[in-house]
N, C-alpha and C. Protein backbone atom coordinates (compact mmCIF):
# COMPACT_ATOMS: atom_id res chain seq x y z
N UNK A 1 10.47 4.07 -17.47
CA UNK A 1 9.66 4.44 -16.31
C UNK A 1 8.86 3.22 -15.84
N UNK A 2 9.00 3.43 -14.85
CA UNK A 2 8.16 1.73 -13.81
C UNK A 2 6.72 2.21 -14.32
N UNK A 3 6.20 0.99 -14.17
CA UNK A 3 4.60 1.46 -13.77
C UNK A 3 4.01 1.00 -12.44
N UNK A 4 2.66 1.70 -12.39
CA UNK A 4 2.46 1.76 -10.47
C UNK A 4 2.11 0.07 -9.91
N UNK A 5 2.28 -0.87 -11.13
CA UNK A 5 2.03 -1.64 -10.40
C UNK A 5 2.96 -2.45 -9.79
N UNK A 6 4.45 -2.27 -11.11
CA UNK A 6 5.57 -2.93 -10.79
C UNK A 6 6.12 -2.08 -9.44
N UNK A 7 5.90 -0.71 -9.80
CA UNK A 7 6.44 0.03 -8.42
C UNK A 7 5.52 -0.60 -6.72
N UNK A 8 4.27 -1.22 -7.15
CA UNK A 8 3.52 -1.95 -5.76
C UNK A 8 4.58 -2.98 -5.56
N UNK A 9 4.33 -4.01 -6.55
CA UNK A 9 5.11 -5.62 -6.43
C UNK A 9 6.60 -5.02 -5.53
N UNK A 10 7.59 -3.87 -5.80
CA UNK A 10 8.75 -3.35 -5.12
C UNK A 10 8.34 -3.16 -4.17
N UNK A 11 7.51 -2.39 -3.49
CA UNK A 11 7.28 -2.10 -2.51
C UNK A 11 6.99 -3.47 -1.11
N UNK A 12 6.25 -3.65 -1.98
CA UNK A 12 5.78 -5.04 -1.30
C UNK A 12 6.73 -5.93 -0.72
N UNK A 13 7.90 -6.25 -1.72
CA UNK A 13 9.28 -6.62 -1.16
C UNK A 13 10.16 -6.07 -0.41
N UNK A 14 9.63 -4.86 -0.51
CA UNK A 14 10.50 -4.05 0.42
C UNK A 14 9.93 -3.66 2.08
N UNK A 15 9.05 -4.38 2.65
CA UNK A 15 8.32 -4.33 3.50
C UNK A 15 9.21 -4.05 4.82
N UNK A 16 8.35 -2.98 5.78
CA UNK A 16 9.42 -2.33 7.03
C UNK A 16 9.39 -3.90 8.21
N UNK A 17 9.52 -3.74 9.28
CA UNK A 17 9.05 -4.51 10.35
C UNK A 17 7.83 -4.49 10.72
N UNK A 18 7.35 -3.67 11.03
CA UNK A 18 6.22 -3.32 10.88
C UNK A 18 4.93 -4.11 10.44
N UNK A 19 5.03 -3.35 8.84
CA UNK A 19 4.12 -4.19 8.31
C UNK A 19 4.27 -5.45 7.90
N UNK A 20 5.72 -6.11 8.11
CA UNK A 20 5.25 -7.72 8.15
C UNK A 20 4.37 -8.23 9.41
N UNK A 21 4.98 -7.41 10.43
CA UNK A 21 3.98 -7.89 11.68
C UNK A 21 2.52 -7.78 11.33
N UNK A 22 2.28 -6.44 11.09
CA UNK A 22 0.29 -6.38 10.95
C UNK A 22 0.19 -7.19 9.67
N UNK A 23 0.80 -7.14 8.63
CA UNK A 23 0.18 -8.13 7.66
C UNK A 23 0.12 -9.55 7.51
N UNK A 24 0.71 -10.48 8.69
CA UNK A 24 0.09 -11.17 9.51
C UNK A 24 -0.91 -11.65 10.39
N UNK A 25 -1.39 -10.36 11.14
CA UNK A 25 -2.16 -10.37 11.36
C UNK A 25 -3.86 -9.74 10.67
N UNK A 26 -3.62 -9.28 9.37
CA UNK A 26 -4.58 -8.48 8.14
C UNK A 26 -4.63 -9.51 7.30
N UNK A 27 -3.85 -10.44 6.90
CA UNK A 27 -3.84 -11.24 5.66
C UNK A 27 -5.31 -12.51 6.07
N UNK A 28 -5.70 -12.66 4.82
CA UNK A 28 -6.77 -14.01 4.64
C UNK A 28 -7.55 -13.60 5.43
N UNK A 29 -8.22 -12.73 5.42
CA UNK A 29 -9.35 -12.00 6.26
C UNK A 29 -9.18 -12.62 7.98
N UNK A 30 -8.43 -12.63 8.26
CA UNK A 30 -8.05 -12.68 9.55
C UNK A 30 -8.98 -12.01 10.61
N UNK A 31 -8.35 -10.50 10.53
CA UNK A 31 -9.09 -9.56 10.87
C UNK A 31 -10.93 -9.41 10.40
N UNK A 32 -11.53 -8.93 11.29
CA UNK A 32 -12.84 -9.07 11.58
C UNK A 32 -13.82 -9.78 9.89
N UNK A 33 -13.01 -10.63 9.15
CA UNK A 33 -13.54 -11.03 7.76
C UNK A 33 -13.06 -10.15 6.97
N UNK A 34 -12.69 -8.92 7.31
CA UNK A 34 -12.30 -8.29 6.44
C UNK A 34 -11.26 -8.50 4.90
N UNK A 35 -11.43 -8.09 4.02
CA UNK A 35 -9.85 -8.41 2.69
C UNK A 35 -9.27 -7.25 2.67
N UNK A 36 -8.18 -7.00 3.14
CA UNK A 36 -7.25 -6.04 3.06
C UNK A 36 -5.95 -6.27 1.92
N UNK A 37 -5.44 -5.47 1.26
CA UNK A 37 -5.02 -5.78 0.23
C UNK A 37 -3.17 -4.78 0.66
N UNK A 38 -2.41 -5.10 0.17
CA UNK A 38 -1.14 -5.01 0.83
C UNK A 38 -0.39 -3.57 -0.16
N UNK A 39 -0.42 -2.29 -0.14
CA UNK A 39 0.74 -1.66 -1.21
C UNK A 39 -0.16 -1.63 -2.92
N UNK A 40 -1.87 -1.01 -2.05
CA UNK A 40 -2.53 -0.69 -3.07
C UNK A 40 -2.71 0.25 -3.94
N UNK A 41 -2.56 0.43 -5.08
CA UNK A 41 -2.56 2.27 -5.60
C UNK A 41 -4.18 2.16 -5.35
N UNK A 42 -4.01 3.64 -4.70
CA UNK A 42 -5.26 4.10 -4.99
C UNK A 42 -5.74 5.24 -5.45
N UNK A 43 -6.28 5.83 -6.76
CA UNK A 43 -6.17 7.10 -7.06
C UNK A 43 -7.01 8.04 -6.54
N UNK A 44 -6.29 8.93 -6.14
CA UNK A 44 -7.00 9.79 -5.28
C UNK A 44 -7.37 11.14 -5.74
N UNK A 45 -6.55 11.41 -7.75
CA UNK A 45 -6.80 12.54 -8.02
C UNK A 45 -6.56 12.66 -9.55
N UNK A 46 -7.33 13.40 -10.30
CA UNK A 46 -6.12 14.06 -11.41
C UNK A 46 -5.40 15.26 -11.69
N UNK A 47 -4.72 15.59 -12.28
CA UNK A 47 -3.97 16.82 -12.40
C UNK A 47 -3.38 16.65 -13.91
N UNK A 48 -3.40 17.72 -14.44
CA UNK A 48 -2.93 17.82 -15.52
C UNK A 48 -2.78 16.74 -16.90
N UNK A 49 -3.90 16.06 -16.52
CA UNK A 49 -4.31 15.06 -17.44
C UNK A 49 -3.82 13.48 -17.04
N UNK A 50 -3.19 13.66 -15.76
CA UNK A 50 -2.47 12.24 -15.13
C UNK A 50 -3.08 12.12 -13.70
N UNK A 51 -3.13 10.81 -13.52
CA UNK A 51 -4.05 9.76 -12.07
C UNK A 51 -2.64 10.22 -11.45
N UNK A 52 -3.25 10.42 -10.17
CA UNK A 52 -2.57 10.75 -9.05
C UNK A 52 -3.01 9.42 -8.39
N UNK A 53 -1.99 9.07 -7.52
CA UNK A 53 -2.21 7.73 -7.10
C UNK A 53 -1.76 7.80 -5.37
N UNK A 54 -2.03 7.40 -4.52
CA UNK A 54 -1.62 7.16 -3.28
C UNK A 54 -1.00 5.49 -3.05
N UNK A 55 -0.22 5.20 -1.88
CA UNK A 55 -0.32 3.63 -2.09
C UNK A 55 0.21 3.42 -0.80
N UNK A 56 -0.96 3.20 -0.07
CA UNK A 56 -0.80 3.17 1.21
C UNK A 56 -0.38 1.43 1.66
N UNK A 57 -0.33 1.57 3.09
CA UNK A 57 0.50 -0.16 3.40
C UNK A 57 -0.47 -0.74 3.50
N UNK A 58 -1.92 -0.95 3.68
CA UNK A 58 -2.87 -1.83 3.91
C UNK A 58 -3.86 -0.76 3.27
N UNK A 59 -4.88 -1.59 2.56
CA UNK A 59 -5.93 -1.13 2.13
C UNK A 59 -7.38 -2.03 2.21
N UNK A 60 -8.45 -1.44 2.90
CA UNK A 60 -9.90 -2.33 2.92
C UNK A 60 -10.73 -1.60 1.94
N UNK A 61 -11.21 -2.12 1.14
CA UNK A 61 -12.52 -1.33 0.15
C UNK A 61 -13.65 -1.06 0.83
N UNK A 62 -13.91 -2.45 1.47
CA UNK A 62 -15.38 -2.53 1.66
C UNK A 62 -15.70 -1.38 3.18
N UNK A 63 -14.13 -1.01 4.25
CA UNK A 63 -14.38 -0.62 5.26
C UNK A 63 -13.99 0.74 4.63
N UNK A 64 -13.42 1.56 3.66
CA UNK A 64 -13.13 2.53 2.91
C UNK A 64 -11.99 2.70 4.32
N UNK A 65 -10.99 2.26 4.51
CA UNK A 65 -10.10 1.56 5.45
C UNK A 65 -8.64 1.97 5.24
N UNK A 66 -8.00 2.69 5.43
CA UNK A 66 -6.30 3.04 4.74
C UNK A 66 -5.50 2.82 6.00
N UNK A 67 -4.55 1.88 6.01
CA UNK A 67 -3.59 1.74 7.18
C UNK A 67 -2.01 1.78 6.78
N UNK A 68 -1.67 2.98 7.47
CA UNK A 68 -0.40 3.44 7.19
C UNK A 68 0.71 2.79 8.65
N UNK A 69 1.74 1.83 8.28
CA UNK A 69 2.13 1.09 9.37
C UNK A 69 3.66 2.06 9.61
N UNK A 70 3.97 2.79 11.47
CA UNK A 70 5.38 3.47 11.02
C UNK A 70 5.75 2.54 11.58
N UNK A 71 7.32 2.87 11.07
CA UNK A 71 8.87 2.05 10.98
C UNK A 71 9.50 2.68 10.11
N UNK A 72 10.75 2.10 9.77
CA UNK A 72 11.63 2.70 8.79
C UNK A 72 10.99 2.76 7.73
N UNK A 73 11.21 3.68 6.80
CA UNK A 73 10.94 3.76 5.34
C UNK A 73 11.41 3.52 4.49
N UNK A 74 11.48 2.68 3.62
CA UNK A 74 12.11 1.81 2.49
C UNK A 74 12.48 2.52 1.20
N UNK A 75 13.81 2.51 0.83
CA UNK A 75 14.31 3.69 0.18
C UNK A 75 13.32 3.94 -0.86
N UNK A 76 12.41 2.54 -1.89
CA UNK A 76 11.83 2.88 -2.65
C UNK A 76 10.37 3.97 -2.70
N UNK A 77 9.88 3.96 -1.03
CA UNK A 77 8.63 5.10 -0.94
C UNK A 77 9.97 6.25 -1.15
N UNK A 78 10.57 6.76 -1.37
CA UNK A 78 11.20 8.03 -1.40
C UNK A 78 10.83 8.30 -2.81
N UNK A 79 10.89 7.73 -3.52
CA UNK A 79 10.87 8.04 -4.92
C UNK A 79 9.39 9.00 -5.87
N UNK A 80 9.86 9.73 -6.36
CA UNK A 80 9.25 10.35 -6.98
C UNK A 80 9.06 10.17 -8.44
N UNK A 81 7.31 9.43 -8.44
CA UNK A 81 7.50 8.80 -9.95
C UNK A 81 6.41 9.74 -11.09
């Protein structure tokens, strides 16, 4: 079984059109100073004794910030881990 981080690093490679475009324009605080971070888990829950995790395409902490970029979907978000 992957873990969520090797399953990020995949994701990350597996990037739509999309988000290479905005993460060009998001990367190195570009955007308003902000650090946005690329195919972050973020846990959003537990259940049955296991972290539920989300892992959206752009993530800001400091703006509590989630940016979901559409385009095609990359076979690996299909997966159920």
């Amino acid at each position: 079984m992957q873990s969520i981080v090797e399953f990020c690093r995949e994701l990350r490679q597996r990037e739509t059109p999309a988000e290479k475009v905005l993460w060009q324009h998001l990367r190195n605080r570009k955007f308003l100073n902000q650090k946005f971070l690329r195919q972050y888990p973020v846990s959003s829950a537990f259940a049955f004794g296991k972290t539920l995790y989300y892992i959206p395409d752009f993530y800001c902490h400091k703006a509590k910030l989630v940016i979901e970029a559409d385009g095609s979907i990359p076979s690996a978000k299909n997966r159920i881990r």
